[in-house]
Protein backbone atom coordinates (compact mmCIF):
# COMPACT_ATOMS: atom_id res chain seq x y z
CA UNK A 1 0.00 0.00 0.00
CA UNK A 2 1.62 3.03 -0.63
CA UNK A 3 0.65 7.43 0.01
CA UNK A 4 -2.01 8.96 -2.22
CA UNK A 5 -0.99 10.98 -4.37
CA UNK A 6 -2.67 13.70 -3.18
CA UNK A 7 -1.32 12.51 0.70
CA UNK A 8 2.47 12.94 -1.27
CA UNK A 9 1.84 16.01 -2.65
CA UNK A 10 1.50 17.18 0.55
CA UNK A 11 4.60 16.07 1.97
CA UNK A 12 6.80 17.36 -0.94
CA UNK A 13 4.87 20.53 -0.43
CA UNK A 14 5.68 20.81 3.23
CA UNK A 15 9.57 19.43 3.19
CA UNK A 16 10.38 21.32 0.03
CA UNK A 17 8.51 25.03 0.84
CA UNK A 18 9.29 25.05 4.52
CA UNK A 19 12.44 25.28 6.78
CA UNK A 20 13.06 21.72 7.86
CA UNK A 21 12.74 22.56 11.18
CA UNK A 22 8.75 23.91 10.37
CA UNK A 23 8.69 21.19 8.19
CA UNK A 24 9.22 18.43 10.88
CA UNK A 25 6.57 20.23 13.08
CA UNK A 26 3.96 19.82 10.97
CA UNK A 27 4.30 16.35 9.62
CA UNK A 28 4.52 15.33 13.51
CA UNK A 29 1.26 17.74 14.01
CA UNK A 30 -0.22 15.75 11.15
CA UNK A 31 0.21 12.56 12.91
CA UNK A 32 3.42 10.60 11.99
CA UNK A 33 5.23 8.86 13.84
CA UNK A 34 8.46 6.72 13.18
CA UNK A 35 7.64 2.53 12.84
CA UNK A 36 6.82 0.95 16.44
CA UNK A 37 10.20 -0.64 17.52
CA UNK A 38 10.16 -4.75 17.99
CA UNK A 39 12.03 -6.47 20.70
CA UNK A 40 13.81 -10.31 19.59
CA UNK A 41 15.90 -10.66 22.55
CA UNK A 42 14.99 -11.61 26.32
CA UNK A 43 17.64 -9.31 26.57
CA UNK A 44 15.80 -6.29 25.06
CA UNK A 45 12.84 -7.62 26.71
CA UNK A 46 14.37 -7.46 30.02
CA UNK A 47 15.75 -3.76 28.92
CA UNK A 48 12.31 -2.25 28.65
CA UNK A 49 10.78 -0.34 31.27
CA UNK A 50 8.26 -0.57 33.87
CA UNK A 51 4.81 0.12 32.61
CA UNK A 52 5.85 -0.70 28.51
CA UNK A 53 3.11 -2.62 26.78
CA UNK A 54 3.78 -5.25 24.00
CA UNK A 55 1.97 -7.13 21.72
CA UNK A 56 3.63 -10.31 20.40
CA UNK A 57 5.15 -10.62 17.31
CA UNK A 58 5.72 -8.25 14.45
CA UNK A 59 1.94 -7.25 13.24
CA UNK A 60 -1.19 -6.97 14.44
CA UNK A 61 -3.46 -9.36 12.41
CA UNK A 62 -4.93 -12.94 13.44
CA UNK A 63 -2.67 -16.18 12.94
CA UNK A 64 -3.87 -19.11 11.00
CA UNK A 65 -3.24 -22.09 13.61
CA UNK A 66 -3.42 -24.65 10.93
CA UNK A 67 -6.86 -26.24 12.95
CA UNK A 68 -9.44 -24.12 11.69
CA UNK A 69 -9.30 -21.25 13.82
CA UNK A 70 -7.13 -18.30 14.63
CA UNK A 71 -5.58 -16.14 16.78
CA UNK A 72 -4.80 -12.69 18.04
CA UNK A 73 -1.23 -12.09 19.58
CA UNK A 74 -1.12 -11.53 22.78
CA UNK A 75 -0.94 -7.84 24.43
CA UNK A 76 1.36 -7.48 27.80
CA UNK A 77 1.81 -5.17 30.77
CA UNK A 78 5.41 -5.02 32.25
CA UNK A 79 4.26 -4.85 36.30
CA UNK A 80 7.36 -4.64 38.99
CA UNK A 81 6.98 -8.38 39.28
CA UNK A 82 6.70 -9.40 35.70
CA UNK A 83 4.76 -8.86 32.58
CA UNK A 84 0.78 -9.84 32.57
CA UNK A 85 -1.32 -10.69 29.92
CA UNK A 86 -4.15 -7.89 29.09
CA UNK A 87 -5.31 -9.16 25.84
CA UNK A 88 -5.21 -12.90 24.88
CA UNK A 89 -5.14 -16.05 26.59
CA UNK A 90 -3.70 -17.54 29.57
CA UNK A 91 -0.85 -16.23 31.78
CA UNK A 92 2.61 -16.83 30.30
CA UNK A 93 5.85 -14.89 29.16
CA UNK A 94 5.29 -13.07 26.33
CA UNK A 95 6.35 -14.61 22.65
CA UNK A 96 9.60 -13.18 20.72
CA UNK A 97 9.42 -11.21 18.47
CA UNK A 98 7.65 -8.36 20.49
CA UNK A 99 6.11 -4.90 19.17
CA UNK A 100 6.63 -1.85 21.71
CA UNK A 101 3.34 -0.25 21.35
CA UNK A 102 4.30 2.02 24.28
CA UNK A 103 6.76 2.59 26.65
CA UNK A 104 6.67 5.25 29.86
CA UNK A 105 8.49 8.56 28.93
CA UNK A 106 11.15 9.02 31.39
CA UNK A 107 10.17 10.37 34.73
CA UNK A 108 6.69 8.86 33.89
């Protein structure tokens, strides 16, 4: 799927007639912002900070199981003690890959 060309017309317009300092202002104002970051390491996993929520694997859509049914990835809370399921099923450890959908700005 790519831009409109009316949506890239846009951004030309903006980056090429503006400072790039007004430039970046308003395509954040408009709403973009850069590709969530995915975790593949226990590691990184361990490395995020209290309060981030994660949603296993790398996109957002149901998974085939191969017995006639599907399912959602799971979506995790990262508590003091551990990270909880809030959406899906069963309480386990989260599955790697992992999409940050949010993390805690610091001081949060």
């Amino acid at each position: 799927m790519g831009m409109s060309d009316t949506a890239r017309d846009q951004l030309a317009k903006l980056v090429l007639n503006r400072d790039e300092w007004d430039a970046a202002d308003q395509i954040l104002a408009a709403g973009w912002r850069p590709p969530a970051r995915t975790v593949s390491t226990v590691e990184e996993l361990d490395a995020l900070a209290m309060g981030t929520v994660i949603m296993e694997g790398d996109h957002g859509t149901p998974d085939d199981t191969g017995w006639g049914f599907k399912t959602m990835p799971g979506v995790f809370h990262r508590f003091p003690e551990g990270w909880h399921v809030v959406a899906g099923i069963g309480e386990r450890a989260p599955d790697l890959p992992a999409t940050v959908l949010w993390e805690p700005e610091e001081g949060e």
